[in-house]
PDB file of N, CA and C in Angstrom:
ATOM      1  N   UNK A   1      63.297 101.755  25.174  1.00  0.00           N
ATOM      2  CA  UNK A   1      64.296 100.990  24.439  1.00  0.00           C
ATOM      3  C   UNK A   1      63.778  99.561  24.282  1.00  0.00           C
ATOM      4  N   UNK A   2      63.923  99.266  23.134  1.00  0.00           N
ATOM      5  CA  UNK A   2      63.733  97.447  22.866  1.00  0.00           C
ATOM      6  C   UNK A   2      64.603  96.704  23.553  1.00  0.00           C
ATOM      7  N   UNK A   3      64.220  95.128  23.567  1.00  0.00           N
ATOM      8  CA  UNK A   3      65.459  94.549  24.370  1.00  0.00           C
ATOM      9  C   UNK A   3      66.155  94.248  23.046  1.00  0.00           C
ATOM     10  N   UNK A   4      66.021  94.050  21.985  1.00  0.00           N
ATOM     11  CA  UNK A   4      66.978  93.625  21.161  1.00  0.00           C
ATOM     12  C   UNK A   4      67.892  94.898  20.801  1.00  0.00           C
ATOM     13  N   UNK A   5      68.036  95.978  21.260  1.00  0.00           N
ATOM     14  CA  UNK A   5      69.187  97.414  21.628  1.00  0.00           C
ATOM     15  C   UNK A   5      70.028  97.010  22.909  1.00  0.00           C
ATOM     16  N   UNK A   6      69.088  96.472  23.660  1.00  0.00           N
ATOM     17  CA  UNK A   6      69.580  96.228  24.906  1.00  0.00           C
ATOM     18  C   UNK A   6      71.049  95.222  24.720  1.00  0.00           C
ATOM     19  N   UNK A   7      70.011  94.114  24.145  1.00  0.00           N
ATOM     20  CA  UNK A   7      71.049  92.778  24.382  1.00  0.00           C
ATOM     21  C   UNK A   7      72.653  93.452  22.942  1.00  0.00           C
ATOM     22  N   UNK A   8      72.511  94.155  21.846  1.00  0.00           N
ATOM     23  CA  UNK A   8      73.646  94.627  21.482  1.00  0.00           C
ATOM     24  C   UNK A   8      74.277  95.407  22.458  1.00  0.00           C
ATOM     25  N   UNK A   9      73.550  96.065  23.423  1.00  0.00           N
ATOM     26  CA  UNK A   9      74.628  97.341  23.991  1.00  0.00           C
ATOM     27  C   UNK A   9      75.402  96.538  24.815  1.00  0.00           C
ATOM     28  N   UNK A  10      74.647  95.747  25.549  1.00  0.00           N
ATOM     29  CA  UNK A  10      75.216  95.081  26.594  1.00  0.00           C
ATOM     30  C   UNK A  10      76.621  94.207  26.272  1.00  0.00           C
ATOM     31  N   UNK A  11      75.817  93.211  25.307  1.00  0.00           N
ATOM     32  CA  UNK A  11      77.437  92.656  23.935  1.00  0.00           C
ATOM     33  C   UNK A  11      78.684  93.704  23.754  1.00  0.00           C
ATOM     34  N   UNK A  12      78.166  94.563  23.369  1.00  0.00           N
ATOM     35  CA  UNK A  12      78.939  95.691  22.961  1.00  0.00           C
ATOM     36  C   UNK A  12      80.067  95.646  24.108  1.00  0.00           C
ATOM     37  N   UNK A  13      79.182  96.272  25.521  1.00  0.00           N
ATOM     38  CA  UNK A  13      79.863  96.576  26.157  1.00  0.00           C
ATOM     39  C   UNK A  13      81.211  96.065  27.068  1.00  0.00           C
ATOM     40  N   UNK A  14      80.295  94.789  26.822  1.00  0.00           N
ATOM     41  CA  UNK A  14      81.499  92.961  27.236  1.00  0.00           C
ATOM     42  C   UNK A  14      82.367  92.906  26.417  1.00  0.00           C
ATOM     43  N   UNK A  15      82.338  93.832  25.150  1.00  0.00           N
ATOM     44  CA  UNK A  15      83.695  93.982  24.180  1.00  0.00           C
ATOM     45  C   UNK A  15      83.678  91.833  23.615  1.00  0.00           C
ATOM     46  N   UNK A  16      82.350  91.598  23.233  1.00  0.00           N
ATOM     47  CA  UNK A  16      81.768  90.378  22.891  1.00  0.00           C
ATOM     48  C   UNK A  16      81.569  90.672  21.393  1.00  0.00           C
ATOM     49  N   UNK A  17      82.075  89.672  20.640  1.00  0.00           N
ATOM     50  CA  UNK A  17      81.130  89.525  19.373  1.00  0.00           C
ATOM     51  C   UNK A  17      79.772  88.569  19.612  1.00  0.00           C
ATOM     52  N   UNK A  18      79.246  88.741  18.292  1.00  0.00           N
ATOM     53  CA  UNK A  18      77.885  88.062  18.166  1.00  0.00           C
ATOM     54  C   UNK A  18      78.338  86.548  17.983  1.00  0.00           C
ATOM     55  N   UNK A  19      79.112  85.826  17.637  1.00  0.00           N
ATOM     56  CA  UNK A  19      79.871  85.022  17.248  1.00  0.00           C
ATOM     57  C   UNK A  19      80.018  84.349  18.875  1.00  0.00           C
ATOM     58  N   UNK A  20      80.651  84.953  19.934  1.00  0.00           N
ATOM     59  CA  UNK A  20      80.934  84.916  21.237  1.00  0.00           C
ATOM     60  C   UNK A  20      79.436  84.728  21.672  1.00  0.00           C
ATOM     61  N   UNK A  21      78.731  85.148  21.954  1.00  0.00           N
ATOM     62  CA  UNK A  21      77.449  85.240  22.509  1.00  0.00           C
ATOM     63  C   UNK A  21      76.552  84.363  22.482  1.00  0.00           C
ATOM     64  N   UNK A  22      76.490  84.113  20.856  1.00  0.00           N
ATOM     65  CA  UNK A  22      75.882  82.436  20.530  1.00  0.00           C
ATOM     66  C   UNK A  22      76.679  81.509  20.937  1.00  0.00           C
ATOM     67  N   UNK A  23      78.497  81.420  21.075  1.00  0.00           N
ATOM     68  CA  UNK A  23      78.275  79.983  21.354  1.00  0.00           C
ATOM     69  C   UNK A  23      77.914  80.014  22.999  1.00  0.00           C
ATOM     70  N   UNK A  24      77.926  81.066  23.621  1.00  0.00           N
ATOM     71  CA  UNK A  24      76.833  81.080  25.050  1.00  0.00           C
ATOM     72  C   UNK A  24      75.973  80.322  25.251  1.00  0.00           C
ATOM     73  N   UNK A  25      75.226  80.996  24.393  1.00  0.00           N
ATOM     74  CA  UNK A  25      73.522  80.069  24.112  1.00  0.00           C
ATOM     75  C   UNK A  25      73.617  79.266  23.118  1.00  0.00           C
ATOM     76  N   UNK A  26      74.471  78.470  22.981  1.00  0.00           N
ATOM     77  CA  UNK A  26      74.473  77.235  21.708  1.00  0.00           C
ATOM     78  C   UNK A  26      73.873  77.137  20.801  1.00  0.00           C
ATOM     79  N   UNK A  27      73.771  79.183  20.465  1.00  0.00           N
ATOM     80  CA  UNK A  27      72.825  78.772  18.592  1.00  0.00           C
ATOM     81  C   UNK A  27      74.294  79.128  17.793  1.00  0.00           C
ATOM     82  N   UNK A  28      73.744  79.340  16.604  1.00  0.00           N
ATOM     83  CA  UNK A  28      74.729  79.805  15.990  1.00  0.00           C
ATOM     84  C   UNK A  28      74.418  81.006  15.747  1.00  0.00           C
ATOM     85  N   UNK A  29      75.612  82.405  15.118  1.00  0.00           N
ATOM     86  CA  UNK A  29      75.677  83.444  14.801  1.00  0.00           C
ATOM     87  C   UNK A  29      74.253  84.023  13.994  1.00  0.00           C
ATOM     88  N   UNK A  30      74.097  83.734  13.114  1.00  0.00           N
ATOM     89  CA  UNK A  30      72.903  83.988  12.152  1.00  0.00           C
ATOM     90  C   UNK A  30      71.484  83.919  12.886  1.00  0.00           C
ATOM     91  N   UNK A  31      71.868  82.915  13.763  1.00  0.00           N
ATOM     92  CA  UNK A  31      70.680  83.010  14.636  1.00  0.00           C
ATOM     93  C   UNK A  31      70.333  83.898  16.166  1.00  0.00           C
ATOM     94  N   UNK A  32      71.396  84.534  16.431  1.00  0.00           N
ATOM     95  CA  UNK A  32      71.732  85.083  17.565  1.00  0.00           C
ATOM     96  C   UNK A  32      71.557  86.786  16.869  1.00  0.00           C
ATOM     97  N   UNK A  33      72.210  87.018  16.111  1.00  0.00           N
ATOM     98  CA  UNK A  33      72.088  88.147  14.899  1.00  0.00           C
ATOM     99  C   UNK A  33      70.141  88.537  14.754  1.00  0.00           C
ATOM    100  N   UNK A  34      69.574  87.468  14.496  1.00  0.00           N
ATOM    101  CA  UNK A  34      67.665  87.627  14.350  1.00  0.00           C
ATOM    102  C   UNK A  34      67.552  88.138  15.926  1.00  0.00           C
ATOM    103  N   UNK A  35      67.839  87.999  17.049  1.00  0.00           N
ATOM    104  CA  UNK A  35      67.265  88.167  18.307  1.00  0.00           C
ATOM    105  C   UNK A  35      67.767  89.711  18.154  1.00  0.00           C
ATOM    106  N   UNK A  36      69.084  90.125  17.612  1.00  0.00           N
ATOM    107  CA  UNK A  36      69.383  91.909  17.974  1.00  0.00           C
ATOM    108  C   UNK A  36      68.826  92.571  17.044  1.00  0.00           C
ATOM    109  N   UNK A  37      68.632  91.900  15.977  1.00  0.00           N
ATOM    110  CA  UNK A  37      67.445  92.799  15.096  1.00  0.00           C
ATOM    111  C   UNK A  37      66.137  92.664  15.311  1.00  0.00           C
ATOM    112  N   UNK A  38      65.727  91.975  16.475  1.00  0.00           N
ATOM    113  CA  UNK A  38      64.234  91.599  16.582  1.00  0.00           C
ATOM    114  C   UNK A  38      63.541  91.104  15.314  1.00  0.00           C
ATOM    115  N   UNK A  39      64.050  90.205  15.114  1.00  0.00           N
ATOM    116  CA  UNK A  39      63.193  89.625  13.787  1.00  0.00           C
ATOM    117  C   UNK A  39      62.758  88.496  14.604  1.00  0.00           C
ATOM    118  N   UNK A  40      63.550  87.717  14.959  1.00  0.00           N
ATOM    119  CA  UNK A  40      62.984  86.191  16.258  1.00  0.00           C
ATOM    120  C   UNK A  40      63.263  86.831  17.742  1.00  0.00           C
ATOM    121  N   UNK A  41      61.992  85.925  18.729  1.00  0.00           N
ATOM    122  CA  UNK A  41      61.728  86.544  20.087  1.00  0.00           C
ATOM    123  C   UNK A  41      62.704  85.861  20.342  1.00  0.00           C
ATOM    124  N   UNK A  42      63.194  86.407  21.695  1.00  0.00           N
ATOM    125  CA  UNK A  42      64.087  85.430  22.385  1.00  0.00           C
ATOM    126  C   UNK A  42      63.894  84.612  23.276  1.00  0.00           C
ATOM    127  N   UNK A  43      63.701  83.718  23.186  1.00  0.00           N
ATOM    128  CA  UNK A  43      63.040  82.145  24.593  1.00  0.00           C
ATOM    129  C   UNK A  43      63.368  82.643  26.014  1.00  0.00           C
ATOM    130  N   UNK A  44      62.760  82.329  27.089  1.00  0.00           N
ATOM    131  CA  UNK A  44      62.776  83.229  28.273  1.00  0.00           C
ATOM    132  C   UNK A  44      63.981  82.329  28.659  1.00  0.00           C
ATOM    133  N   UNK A  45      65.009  81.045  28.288  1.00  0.00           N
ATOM    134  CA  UNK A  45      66.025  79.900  28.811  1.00  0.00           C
ATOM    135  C   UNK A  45      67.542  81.026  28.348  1.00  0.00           C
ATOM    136  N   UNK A  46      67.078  81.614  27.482  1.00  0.00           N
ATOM    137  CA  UNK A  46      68.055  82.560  26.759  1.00  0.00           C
ATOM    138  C   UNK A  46      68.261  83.770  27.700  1.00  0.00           C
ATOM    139  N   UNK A  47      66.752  84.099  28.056  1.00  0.00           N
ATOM    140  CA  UNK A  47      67.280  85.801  29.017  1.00  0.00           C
ATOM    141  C   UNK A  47      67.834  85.623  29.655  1.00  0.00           C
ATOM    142  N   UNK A  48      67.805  84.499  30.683  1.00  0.00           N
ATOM    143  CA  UNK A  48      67.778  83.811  32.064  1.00  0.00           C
ATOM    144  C   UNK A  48      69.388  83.857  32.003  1.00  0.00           C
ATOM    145  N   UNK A  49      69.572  83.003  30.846  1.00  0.00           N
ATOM    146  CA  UNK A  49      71.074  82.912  30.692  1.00  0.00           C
ATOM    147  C   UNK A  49      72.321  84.131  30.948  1.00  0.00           C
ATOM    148  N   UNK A  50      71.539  85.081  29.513  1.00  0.00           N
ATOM    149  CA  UNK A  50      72.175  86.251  29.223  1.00  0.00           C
ATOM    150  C   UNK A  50      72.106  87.056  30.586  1.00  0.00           C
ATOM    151  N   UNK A  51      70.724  87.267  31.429  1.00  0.00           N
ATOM    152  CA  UNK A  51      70.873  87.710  32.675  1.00  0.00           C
ATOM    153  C   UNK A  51      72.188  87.521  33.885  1.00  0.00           C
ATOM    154  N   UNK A  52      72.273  86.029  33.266  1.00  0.00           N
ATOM    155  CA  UNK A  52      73.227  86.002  34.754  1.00  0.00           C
ATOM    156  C   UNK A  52      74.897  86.001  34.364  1.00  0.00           C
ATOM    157  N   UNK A  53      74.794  85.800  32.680  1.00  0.00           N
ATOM    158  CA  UNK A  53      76.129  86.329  31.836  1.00  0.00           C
ATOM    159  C   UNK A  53      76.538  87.914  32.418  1.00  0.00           C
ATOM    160  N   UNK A  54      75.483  88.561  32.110  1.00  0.00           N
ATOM    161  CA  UNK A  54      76.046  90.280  32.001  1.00  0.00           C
ATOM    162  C   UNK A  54      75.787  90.994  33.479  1.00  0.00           C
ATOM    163  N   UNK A  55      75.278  90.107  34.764  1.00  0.00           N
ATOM    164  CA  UNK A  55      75.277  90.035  35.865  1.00  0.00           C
ATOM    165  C   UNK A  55      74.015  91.491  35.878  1.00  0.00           C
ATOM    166  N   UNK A  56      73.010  91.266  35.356  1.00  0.00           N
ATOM    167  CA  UNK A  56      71.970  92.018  35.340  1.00  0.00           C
ATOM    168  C   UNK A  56      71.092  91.547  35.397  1.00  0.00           C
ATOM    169  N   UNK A  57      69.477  91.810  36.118  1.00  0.00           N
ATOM    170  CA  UNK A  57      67.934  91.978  36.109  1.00  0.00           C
ATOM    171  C   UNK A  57      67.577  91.753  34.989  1.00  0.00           C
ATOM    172  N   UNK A  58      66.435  90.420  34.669  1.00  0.00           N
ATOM    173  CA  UNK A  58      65.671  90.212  33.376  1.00  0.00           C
ATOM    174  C   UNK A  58      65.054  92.096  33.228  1.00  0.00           C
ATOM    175  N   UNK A  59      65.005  92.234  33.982  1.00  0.00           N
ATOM    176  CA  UNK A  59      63.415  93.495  34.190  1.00  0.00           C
ATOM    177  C   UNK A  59      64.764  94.528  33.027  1.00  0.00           C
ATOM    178  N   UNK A  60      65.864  94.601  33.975  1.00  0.00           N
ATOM    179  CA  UNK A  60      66.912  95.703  32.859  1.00  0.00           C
ATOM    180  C   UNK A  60      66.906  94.988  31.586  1.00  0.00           C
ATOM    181  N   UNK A  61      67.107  94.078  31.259  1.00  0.00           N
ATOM    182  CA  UNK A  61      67.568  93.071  29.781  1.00  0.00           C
ATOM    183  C   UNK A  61      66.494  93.390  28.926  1.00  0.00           C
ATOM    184  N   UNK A  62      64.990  93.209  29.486  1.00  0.00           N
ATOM    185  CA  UNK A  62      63.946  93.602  28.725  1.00  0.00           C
ATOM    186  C   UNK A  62      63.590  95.361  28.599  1.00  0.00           C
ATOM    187  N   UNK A  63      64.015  95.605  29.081  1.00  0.00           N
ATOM    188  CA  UNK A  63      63.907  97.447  28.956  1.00  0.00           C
ATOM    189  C   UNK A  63      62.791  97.603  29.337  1.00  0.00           C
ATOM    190  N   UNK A  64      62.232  97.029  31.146  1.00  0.00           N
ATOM    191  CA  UNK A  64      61.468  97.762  31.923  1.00  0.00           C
ATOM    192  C   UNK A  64      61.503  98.564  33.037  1.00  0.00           C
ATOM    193  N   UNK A  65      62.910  98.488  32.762  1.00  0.00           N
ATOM    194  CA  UNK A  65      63.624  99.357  34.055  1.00  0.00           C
ATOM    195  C   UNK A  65      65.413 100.124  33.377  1.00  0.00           C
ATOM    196  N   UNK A  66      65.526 100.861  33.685  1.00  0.00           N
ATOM    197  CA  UNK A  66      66.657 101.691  32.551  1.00  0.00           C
ATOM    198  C   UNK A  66      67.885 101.863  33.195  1.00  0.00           C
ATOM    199  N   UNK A  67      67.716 101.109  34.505  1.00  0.00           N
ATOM    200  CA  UNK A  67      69.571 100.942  35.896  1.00  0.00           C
ATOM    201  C   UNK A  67      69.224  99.994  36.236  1.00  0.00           C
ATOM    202  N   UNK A  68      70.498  99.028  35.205  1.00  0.00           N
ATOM    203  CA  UNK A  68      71.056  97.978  35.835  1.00  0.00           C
ATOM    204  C   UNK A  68      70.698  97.489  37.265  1.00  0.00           C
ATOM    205  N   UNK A  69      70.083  96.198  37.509  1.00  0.00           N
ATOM    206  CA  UNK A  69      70.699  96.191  38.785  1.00  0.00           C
ATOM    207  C   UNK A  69      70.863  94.447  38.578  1.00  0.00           C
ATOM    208  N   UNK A  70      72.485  94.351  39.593  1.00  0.00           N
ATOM    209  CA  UNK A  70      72.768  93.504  39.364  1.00  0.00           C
ATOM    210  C   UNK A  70      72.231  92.474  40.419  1.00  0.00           C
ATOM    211  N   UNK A  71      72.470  90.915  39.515  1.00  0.00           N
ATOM    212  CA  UNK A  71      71.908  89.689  40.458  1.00  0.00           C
ATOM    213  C   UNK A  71      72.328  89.262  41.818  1.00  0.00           C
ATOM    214  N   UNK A  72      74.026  89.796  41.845  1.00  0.00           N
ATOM    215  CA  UNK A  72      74.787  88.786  42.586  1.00  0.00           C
ATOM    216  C   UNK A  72      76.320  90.036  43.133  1.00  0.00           C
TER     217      UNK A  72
END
C-alpha cells in the first residue's frame, strides 16, 4: 500500500475531511488533496505530525508495516 492510501484511510477513518486535516498541518485543502493523490511528497514535519494525530507509527503511516501500532 502507498502512504498516500494510507493517510486517506486513516482521514477516512477519524470521520475527518481533507479540509480538517490541512488546517492540522496549516496548508490549505488543495494542497493537502496533492499529498493523497501522491502528486507532492509529504515533508517528514507533516508525518511526524499526522503520526501523533492518528496515534500511530511513522513505519504504519508509510506502509512498512500493515498493524498499527500505536505511540502512546
Amino acid at each position: 500500500m502507498y502512504f498516500y492510501q494510507r493517510l486517506r484511510d486513516l482521514r477516512e477513518d477519524a470521520d475527518m475531511s481533507q479540509l480538517e486535516i490541512a488546517n492540522l498541518l496549516n496548508i490549505s485543502q488543495q494542497h493537502y488533496s496533492m499529498y493523497e493523490s501522491g502528486k507532492r511528497e509529504l515533508p517528514m514535519h507533516h508525518f511526524i505530525t499526522l503520526a501523533k494525530y492518528y496515534n500511530v507509527s511513522i513505519d504504519y503511516l508509510v506502509g512498512l508495516i500493515d498493524t498499527p501500532k500505536k505511540l502512546y
